[in-house]
Protein backbone atom coordinates (compact mmCIF):
# COMPACT_ATOMS: atom_id res chain seq x y z
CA UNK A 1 0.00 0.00 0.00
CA UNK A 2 1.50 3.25 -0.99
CA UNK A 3 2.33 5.67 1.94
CA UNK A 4 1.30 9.09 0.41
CA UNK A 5 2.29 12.15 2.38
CA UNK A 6 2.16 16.11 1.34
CA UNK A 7 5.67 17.38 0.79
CA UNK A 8 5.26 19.68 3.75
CA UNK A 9 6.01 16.60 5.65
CA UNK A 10 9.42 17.08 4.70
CA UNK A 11 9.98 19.41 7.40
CA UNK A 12 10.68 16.40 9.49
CA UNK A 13 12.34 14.36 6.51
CA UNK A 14 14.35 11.54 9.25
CA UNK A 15 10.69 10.82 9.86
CA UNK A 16 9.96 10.81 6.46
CA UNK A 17 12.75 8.49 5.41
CA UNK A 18 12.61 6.25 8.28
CA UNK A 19 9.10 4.97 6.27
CA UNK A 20 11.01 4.56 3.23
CA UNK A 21 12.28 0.82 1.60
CA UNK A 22 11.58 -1.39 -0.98
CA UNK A 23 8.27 -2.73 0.24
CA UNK A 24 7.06 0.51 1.18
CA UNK A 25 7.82 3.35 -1.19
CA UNK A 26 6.51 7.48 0.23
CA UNK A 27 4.65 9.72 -2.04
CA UNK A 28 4.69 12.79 -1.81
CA UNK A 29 2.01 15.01 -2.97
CA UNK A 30 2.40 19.10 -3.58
CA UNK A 31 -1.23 20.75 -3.86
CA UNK A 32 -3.23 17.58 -3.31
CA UNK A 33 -1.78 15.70 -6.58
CA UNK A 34 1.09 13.49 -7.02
CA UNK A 35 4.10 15.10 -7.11
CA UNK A 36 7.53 13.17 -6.48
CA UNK A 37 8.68 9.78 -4.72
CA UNK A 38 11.45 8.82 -2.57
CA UNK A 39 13.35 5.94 -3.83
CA UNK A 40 16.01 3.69 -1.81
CA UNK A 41 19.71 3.90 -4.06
CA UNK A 42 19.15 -0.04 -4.39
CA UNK A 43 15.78 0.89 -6.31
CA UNK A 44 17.42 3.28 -8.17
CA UNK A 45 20.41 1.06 -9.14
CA UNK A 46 18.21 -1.43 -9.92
CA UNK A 47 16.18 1.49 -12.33
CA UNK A 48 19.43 2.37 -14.01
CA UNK A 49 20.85 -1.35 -14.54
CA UNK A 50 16.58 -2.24 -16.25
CA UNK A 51 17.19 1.04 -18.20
CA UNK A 52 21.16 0.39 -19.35
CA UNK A 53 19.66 -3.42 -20.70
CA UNK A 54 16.24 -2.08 -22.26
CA UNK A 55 18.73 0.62 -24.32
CA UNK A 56 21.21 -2.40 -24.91
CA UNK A 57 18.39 -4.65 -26.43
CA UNK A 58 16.66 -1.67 -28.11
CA UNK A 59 19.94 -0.76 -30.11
CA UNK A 60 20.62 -4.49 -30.68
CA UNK A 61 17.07 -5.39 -32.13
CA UNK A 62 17.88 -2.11 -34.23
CA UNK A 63 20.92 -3.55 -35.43
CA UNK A 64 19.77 -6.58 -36.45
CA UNK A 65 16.88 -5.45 -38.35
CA UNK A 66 19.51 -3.14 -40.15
CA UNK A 67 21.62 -6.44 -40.79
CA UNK A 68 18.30 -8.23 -42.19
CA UNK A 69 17.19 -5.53 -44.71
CA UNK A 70 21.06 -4.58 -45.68
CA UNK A 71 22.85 -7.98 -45.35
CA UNK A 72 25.11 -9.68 -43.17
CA UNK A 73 28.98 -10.06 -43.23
CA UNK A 74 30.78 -13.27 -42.60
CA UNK A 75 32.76 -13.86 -40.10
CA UNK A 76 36.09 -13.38 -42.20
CA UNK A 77 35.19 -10.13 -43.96
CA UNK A 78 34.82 -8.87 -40.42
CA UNK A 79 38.10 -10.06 -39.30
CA UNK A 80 39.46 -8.24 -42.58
CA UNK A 81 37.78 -5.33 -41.84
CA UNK A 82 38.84 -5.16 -38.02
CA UNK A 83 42.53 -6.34 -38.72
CA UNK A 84 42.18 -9.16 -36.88
């Protein structure tokens, strides 16, 4: 269940972020809407490592459609190419 507090709460943020982990994520609202949330740096590791492999798939599916609709190289003309 999400623990939503207005961002005035912040005035007594070691409050705040005592309520804060992975099970139980704080919301903070500005105004009466949704406004930010306070993640734990394992959650946002864990964000950045999801986004670094959904980029890393993205440009490979990319890549391969290229490789379908232009052609593919063996694996000698790439060593030829690379100087291998």
């Amino acid at each position: 269940m999400p623990n939503i507090k207005p961002v005035s709460d912040l005035r007594n943020y070691t409050e705040v972020l005592k309520e804060v982990d992975v099970s139980n994520r704080v919301y903070l609202t500005r105004n009466g809407h949704g406004q930010y949330g306070i993640l734990t740096m394992a959650e946002i590791d864990e964000l950045d490592r999801y986004r670094a492999a959904y980029t890393l798939f993205s440009k490979l599916k990319s890549s391969e459609e290229r490789a379908n609709k232009e052609g593919w190289i063996s694996a000698d003309d790439l060593e030829k190419e690379l100087g291998v």
